[in-house]
PDB file of N, CA and C in Angstrom:
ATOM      1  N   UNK A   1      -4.178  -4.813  -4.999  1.00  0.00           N
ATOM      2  CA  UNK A   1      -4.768  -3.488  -5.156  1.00  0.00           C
ATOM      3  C   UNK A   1      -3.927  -2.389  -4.488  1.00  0.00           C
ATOM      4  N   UNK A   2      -3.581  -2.556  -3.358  1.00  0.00           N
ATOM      5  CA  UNK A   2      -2.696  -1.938  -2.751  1.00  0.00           C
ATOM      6  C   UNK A   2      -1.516  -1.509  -3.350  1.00  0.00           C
ATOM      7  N   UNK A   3       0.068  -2.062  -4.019  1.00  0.00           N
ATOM      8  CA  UNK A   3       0.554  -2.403  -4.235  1.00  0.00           C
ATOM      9  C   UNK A   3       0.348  -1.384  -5.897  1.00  0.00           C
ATOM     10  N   UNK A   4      -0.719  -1.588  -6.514  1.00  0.00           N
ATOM     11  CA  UNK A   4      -0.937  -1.138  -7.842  1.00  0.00           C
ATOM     12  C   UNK A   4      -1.896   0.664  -7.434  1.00  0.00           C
ATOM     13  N   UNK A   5      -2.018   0.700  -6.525  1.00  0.00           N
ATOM     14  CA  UNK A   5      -2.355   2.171  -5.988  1.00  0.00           C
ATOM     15  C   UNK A   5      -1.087   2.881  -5.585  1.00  0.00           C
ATOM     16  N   UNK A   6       0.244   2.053  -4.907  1.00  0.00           N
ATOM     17  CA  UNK A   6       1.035   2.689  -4.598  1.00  0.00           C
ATOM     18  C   UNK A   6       1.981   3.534  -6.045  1.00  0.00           C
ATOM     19  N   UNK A   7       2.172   1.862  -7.174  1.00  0.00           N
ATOM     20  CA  UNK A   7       2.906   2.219  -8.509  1.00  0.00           C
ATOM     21  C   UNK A   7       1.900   3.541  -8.959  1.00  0.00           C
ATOM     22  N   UNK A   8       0.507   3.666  -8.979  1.00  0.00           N
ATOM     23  CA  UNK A   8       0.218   4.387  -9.794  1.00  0.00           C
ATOM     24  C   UNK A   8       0.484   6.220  -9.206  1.00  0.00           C
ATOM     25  N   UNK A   9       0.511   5.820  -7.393  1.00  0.00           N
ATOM     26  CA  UNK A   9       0.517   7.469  -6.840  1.00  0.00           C
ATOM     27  C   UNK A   9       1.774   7.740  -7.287  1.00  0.00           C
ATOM     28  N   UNK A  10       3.458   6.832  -7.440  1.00  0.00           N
ATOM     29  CA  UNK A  10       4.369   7.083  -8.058  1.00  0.00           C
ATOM     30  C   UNK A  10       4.458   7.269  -9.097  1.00  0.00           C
ATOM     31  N   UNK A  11       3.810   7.152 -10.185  1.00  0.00           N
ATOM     32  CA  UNK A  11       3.765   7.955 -11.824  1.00  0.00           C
ATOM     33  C   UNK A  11       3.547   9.340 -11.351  1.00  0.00           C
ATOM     34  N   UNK A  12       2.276   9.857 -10.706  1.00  0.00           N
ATOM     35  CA  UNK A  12       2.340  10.546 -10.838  1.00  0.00           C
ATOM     36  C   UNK A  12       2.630  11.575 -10.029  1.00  0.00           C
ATOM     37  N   UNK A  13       3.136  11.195  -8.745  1.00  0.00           N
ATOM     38  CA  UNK A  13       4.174  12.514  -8.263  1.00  0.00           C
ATOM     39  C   UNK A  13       5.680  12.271  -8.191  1.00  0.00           C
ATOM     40  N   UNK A  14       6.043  10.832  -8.932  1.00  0.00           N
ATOM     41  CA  UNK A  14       7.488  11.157  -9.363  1.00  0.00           C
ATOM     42  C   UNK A  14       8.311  10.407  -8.735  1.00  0.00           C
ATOM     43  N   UNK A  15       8.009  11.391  -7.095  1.00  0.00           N
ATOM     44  CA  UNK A  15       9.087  10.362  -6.187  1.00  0.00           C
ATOM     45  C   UNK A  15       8.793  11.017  -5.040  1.00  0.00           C
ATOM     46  N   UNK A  16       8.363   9.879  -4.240  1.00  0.00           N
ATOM     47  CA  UNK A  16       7.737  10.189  -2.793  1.00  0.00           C
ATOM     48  C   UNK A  16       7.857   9.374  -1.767  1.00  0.00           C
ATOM     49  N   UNK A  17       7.889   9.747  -0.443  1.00  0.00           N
ATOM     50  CA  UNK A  17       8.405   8.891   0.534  1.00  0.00           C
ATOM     51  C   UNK A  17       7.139   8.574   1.122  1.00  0.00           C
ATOM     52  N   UNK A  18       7.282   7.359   2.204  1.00  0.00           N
ATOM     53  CA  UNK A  18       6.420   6.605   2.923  1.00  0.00           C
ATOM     54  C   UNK A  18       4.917   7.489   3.613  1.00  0.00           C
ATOM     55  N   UNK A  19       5.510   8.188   3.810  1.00  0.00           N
ATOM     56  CA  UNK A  19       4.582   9.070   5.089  1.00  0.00           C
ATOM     57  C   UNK A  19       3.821   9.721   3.666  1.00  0.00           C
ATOM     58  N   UNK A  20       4.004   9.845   2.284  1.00  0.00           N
ATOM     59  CA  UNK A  20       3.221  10.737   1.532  1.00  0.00           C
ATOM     60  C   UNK A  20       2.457   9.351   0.488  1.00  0.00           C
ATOM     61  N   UNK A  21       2.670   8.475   0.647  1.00  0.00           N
ATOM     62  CA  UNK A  21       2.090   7.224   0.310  1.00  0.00           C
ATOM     63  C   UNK A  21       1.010   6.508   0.887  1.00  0.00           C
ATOM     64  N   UNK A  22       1.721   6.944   2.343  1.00  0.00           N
ATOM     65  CA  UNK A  22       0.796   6.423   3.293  1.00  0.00           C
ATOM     66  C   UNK A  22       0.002   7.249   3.403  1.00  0.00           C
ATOM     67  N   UNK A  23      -0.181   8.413   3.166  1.00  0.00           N
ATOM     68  CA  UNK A  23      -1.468  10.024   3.570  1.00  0.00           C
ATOM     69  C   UNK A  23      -2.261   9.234   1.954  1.00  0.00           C
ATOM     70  N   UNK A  24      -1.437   9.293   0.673  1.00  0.00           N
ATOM     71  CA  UNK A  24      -2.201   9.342  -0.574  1.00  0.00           C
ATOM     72  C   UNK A  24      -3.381   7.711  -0.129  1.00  0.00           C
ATOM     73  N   UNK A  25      -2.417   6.917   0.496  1.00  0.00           N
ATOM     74  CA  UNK A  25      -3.403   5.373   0.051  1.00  0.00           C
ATOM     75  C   UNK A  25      -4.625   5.479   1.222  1.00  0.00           C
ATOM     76  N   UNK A  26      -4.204   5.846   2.318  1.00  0.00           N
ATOM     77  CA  UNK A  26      -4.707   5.604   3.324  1.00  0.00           C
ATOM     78  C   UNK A  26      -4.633   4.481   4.127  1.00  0.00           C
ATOM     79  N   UNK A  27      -3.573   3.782   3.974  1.00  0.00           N
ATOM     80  CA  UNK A  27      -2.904   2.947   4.553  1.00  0.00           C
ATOM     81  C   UNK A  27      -2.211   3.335   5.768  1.00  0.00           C
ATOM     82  N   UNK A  28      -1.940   1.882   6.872  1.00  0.00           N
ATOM     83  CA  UNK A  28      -1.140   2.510   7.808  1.00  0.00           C
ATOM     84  C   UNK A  28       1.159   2.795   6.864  1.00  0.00           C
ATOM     85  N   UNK A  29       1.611   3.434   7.242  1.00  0.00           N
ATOM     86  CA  UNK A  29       2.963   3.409   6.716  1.00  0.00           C
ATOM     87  C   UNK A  29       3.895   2.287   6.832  1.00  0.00           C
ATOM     88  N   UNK A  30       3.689   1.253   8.174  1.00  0.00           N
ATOM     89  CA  UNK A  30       4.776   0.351   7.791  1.00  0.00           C
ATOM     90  C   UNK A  30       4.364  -1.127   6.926  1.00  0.00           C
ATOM     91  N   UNK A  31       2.655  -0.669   6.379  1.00  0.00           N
ATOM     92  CA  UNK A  31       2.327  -1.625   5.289  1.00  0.00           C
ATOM     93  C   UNK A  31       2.365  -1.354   4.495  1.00  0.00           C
ATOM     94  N   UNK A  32       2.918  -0.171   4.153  1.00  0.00           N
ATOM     95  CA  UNK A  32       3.419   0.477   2.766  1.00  0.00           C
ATOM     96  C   UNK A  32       4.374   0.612   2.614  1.00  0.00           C
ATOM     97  N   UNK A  33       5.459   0.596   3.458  1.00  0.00           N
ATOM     98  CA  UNK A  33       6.681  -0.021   3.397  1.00  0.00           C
ATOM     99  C   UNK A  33       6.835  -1.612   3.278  1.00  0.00           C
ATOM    100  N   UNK A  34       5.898  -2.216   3.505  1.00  0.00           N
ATOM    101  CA  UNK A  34       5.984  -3.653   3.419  1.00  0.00           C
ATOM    102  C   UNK A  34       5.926  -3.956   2.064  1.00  0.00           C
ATOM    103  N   UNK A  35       4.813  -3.076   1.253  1.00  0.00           N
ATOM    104  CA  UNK A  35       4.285  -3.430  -0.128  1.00  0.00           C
ATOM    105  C   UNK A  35       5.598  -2.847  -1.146  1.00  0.00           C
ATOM    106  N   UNK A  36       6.049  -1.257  -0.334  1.00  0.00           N
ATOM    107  CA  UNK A  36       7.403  -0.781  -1.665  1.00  0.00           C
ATOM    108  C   UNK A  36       8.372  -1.902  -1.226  1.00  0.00           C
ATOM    109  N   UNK A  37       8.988  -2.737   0.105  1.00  0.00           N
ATOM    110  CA  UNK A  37       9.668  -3.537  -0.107  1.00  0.00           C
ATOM    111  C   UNK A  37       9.821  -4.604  -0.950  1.00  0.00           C
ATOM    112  N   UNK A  38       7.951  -5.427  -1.436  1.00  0.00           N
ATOM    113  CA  UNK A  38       8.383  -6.360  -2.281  1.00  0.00           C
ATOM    114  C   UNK A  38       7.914  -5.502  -3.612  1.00  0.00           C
ATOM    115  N   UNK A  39       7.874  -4.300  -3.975  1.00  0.00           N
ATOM    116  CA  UNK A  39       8.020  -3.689  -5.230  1.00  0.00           C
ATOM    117  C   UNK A  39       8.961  -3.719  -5.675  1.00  0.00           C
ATOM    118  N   UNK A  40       9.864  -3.407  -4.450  1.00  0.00           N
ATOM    119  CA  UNK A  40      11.329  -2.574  -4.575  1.00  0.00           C
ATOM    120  C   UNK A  40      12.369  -4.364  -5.045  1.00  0.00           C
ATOM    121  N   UNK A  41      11.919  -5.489  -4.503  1.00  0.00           N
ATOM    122  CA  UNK A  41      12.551  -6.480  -4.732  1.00  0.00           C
ATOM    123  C   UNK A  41      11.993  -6.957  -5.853  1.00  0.00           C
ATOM    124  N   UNK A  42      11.201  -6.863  -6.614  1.00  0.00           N
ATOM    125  CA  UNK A  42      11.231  -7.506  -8.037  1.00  0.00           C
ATOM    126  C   UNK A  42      11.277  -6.267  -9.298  1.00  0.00           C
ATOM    127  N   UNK A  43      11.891  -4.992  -8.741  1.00  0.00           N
ATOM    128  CA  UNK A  43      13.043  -4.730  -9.479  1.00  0.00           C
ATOM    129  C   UNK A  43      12.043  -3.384 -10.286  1.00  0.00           C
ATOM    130  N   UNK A  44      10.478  -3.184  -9.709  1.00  0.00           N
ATOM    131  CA  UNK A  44       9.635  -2.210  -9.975  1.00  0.00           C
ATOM    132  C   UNK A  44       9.710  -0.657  -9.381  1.00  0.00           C
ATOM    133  N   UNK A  45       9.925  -0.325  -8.494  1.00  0.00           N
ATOM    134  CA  UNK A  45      10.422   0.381  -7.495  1.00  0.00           C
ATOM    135  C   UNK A  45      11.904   0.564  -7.367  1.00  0.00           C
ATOM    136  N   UNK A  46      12.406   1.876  -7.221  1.00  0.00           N
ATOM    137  CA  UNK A  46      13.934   2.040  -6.875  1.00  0.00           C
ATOM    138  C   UNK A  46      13.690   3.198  -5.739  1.00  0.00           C
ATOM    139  N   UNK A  47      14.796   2.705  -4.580  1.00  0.00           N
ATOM    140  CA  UNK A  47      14.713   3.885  -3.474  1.00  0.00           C
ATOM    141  C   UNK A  47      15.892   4.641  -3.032  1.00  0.00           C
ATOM    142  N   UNK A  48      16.104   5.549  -2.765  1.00  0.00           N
ATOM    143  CA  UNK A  48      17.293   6.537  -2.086  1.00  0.00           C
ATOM    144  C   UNK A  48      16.753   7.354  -1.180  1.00  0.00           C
ATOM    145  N   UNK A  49      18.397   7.531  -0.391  1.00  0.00           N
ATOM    146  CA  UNK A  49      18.104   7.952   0.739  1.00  0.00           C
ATOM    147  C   UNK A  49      18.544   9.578   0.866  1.00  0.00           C
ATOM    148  N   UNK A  50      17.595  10.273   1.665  1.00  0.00           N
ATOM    149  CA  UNK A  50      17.553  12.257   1.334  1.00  0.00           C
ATOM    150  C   UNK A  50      17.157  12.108   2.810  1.00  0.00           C
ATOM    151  N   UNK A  51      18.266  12.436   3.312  1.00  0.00           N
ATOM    152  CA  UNK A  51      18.383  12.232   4.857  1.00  0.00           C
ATOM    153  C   UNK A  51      17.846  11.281   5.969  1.00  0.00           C
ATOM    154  N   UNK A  52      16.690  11.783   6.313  1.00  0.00           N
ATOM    155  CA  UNK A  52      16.077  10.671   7.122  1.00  0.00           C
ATOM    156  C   UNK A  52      15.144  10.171   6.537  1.00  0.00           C
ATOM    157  N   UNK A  53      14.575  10.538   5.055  1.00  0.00           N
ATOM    158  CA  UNK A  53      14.009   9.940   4.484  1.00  0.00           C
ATOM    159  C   UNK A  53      14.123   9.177   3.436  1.00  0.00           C
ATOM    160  N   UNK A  54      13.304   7.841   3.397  1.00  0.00           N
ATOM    161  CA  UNK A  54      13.437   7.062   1.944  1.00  0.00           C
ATOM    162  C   UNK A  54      13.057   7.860   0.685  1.00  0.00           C
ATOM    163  N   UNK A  55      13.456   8.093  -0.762  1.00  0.00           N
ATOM    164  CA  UNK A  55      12.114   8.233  -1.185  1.00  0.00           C
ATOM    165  C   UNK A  55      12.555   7.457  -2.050  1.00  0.00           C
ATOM    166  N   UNK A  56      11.455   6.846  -2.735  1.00  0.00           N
ATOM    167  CA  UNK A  56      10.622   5.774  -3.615  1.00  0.00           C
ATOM    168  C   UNK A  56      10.379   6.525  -5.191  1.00  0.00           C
ATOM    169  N   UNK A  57      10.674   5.492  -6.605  1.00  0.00           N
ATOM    170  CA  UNK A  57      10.427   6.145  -7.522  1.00  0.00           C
ATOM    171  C   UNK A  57       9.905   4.714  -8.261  1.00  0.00           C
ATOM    172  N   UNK A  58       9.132   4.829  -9.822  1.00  0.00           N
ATOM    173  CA  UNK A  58       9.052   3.641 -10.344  1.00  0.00           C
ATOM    174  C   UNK A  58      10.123   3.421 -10.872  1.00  0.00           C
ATOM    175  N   UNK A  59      10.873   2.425 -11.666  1.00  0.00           N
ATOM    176  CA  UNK A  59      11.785   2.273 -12.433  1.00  0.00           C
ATOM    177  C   UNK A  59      11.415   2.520 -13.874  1.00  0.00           C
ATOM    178  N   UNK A  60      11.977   2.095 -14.833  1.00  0.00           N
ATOM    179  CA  UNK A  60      11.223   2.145 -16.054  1.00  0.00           C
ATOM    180  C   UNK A  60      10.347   1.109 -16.234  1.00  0.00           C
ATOM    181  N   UNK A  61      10.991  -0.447 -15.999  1.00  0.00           N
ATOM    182  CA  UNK A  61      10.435  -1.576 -16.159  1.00  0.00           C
ATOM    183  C   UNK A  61       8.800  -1.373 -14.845  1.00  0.00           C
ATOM    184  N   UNK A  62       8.678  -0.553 -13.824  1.00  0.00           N
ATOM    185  CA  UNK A  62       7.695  -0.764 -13.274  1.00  0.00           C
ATOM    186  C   UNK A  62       6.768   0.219 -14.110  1.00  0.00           C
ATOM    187  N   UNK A  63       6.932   1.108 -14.525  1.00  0.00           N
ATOM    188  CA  UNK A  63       6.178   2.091 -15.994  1.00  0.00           C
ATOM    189  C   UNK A  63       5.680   1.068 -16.510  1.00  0.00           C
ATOM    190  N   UNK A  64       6.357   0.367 -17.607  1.00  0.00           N
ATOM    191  CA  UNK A  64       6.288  -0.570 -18.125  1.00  0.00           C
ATOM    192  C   UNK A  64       5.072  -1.483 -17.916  1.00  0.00           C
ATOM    193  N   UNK A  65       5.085  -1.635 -16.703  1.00  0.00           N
ATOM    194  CA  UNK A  65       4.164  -3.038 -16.048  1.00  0.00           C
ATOM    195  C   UNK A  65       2.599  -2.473 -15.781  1.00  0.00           C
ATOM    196  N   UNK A  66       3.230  -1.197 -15.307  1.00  0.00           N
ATOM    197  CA  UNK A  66       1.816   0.114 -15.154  1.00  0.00           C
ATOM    198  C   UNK A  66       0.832   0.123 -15.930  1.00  0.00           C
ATOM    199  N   UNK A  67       1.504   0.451 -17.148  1.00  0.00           N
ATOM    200  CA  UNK A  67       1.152   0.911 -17.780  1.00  0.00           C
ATOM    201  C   UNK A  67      -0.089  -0.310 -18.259  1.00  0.00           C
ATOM    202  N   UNK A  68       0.894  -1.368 -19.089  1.00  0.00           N
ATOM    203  CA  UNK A  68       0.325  -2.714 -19.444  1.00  0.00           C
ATOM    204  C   UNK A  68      -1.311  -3.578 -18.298  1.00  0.00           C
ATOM    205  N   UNK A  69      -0.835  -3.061 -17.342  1.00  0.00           N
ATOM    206  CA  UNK A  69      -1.579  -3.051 -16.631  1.00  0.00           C
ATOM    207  C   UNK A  69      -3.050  -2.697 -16.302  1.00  0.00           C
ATOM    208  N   UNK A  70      -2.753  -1.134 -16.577  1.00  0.00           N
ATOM    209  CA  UNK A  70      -4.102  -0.026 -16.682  1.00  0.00           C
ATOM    210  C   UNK A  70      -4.169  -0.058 -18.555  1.00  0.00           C
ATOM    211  N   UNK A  71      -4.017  -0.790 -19.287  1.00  0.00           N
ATOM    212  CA  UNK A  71      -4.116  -1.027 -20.503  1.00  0.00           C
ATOM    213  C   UNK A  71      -3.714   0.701 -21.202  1.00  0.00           C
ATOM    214  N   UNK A  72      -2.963   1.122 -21.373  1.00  0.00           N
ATOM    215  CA  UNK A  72      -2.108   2.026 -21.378  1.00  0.00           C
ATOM    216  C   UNK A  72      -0.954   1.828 -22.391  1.00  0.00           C
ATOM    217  N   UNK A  73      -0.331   0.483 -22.595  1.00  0.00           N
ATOM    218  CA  UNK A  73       0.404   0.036 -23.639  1.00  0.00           C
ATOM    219  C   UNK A  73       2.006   1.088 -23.461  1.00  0.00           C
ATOM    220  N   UNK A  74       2.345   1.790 -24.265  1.00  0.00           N
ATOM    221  CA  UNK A  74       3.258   2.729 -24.570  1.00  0.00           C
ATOM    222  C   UNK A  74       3.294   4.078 -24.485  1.00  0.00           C
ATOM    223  N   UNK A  75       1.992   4.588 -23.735  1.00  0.00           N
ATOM    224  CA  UNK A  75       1.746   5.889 -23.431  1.00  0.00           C
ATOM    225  C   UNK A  75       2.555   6.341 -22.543  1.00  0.00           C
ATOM    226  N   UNK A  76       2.862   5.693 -21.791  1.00  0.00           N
ATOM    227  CA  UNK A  76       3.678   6.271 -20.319  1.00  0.00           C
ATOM    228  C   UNK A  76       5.055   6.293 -20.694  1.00  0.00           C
ATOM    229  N   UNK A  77       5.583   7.686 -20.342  1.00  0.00           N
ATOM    230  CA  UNK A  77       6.822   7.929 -20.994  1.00  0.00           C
ATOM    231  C   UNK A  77       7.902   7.626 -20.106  1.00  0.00           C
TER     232      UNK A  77
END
């Protein structure tokens, strides 16, 4: 659940770092770094670095999974 709250706050603001993941879920931040880490390792999640911060985006293939997911199919562009 976690994990599928984080993919979905990334649809829709794009691309956001830990501390704005962690305010959206209400999670503490380094378990939301725990969860974009194994996002980010099966290839759903992509991250770069903008100084001292990470930020976090979906990939296409995590769209993809989103989408299929929230039964959504091909809507998500």
């Amino acid at each position: 659940p976690t994990r599928l709250m984080l993919a979905a706050a990334l649809r829709e603001g794009g691309e956001l770092c830990v501390c704005d993941l962690a305010w959206i879920s209400g999670r503490a931040q380094n378990l939301v770094s725990h969860h974009l880490r194994s996002l980010r390792s099966h290839g759903l999640v992509t991250s770069r670095r903008d100084g001292k911060l990470v930020m976090y985006s979906l990939t296409g293939e995590g769209r993809s999974l989103l989408g299929a997911v929230l039964g959504e199919g091909a809507m998500i562009p």
